[in-house]
Protein backbone atom coordinates (compact mmCIF):
# COMPACT_ATOMS: atom_id res chain seq x y z
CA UNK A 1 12.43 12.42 -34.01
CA UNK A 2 15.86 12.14 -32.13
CA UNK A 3 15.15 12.86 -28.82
CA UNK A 4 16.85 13.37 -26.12
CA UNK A 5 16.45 14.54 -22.46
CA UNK A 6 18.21 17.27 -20.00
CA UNK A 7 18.00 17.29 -16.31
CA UNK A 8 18.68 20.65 -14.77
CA UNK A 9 18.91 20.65 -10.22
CA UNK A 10 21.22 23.71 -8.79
CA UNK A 11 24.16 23.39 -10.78
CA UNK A 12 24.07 19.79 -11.84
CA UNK A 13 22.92 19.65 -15.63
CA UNK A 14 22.87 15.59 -17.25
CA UNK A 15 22.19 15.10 -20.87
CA UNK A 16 20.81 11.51 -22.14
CA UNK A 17 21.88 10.35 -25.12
CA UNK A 18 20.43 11.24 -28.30
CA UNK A 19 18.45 8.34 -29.67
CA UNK A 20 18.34 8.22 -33.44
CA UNK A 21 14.82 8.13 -35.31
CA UNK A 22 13.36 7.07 -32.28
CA UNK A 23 10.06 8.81 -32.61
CA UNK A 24 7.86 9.13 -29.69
CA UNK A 25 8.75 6.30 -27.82
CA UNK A 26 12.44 6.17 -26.80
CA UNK A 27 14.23 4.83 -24.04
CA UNK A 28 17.52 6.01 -22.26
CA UNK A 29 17.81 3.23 -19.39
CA UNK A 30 21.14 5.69 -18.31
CA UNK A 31 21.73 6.36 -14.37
CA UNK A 32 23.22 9.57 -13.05
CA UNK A 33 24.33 9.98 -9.29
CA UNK A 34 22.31 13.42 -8.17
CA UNK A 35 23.22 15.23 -4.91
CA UNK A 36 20.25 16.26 -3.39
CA UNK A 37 21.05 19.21 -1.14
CA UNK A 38 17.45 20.78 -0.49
CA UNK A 39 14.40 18.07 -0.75
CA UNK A 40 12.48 21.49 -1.50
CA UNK A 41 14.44 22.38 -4.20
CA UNK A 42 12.87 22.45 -8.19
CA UNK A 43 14.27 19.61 -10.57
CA UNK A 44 13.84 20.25 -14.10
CA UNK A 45 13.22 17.32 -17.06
CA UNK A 46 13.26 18.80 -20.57
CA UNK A 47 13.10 16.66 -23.86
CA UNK A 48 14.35 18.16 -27.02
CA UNK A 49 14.66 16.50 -30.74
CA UNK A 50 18.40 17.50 -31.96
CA UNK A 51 18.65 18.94 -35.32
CA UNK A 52 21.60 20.10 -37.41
CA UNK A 53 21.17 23.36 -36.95
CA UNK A 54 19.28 23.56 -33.73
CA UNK A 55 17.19 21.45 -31.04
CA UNK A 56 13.36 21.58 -30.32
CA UNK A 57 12.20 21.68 -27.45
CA UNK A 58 9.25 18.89 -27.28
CA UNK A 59 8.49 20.00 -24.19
CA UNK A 60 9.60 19.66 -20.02
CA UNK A 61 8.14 18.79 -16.65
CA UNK A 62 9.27 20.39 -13.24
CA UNK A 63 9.25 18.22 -10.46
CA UNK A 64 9.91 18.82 -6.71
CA UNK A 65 13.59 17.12 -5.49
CA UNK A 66 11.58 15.74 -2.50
CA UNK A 67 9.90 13.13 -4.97
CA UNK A 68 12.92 11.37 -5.90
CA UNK A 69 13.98 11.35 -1.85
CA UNK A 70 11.48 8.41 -1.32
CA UNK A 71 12.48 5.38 1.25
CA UNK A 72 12.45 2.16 -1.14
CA UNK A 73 13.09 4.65 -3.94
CA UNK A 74 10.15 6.27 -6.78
CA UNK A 75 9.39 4.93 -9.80
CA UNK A 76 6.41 7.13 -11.63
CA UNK A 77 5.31 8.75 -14.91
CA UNK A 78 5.42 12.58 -15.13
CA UNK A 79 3.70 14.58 -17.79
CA UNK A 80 5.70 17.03 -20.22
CA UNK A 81 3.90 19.90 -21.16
CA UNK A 82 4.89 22.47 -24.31
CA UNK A 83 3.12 25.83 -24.47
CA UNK A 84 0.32 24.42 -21.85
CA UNK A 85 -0.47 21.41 -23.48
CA UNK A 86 0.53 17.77 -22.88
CA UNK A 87 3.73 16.65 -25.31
CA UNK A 88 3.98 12.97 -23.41
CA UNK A 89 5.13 11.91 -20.48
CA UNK A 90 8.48 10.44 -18.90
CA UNK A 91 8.82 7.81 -17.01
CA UNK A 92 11.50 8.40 -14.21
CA UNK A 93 12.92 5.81 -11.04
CA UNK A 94 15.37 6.96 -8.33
CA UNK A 95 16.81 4.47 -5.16
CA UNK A 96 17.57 7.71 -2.13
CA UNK A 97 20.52 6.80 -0.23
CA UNK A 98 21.10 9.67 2.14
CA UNK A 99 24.20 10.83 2.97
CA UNK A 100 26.23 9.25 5.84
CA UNK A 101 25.87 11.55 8.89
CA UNK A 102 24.02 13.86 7.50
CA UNK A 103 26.62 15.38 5.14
């Protein structure tokens, strides 16, 4: 497999980087600054393996924004799921820093 992963929240959309014939076991280690705007809102984490002519989806997880928003910051596993059945799970960390003044 060459897996890689997409986060979808509101209008933000990050892609990892494809890691080559990494099977079932990669690891990113990448950082992306996400604006929070509504702790209630639904964050999306799907993992695909890229092909020539197109990607498969191994499978995704859905995961409130309010989890991330953690004092001291999260760092947990979360299971992927494809057609109803566990495809792995991804290991995610965030640090929260809200935003100065409430902005």
């Amino acid at each position: 497999m060459d897996p890689f992963c997409v986060i979808d929240y509101r209008q933000q959309t990050f892609k990892t980087a494809v890691k080559q014939n990494a099977g079932k076991t990669p690891k990113w280690d990448q950082t992306y600054d996400i604006e929070i705007k509504y702790i209630g809102d639904d964050m999306f984490v799907k993992v695909f393996d890229e092909d020539v002519t197109d990607n498969d989806a191994v499978g995704a997880c859905q995961l409130k924004a309010s989890s991330l928003c953690i004092p001291g910051g999260m760092d947990d596993w979360f299971t992927i799921t494809f057609k109803g059945k566990s495809a792995g799970q991804v290991h995610l960390k965030s640090q929260w820093f809200p935003a100065v003044g409430g902005q």
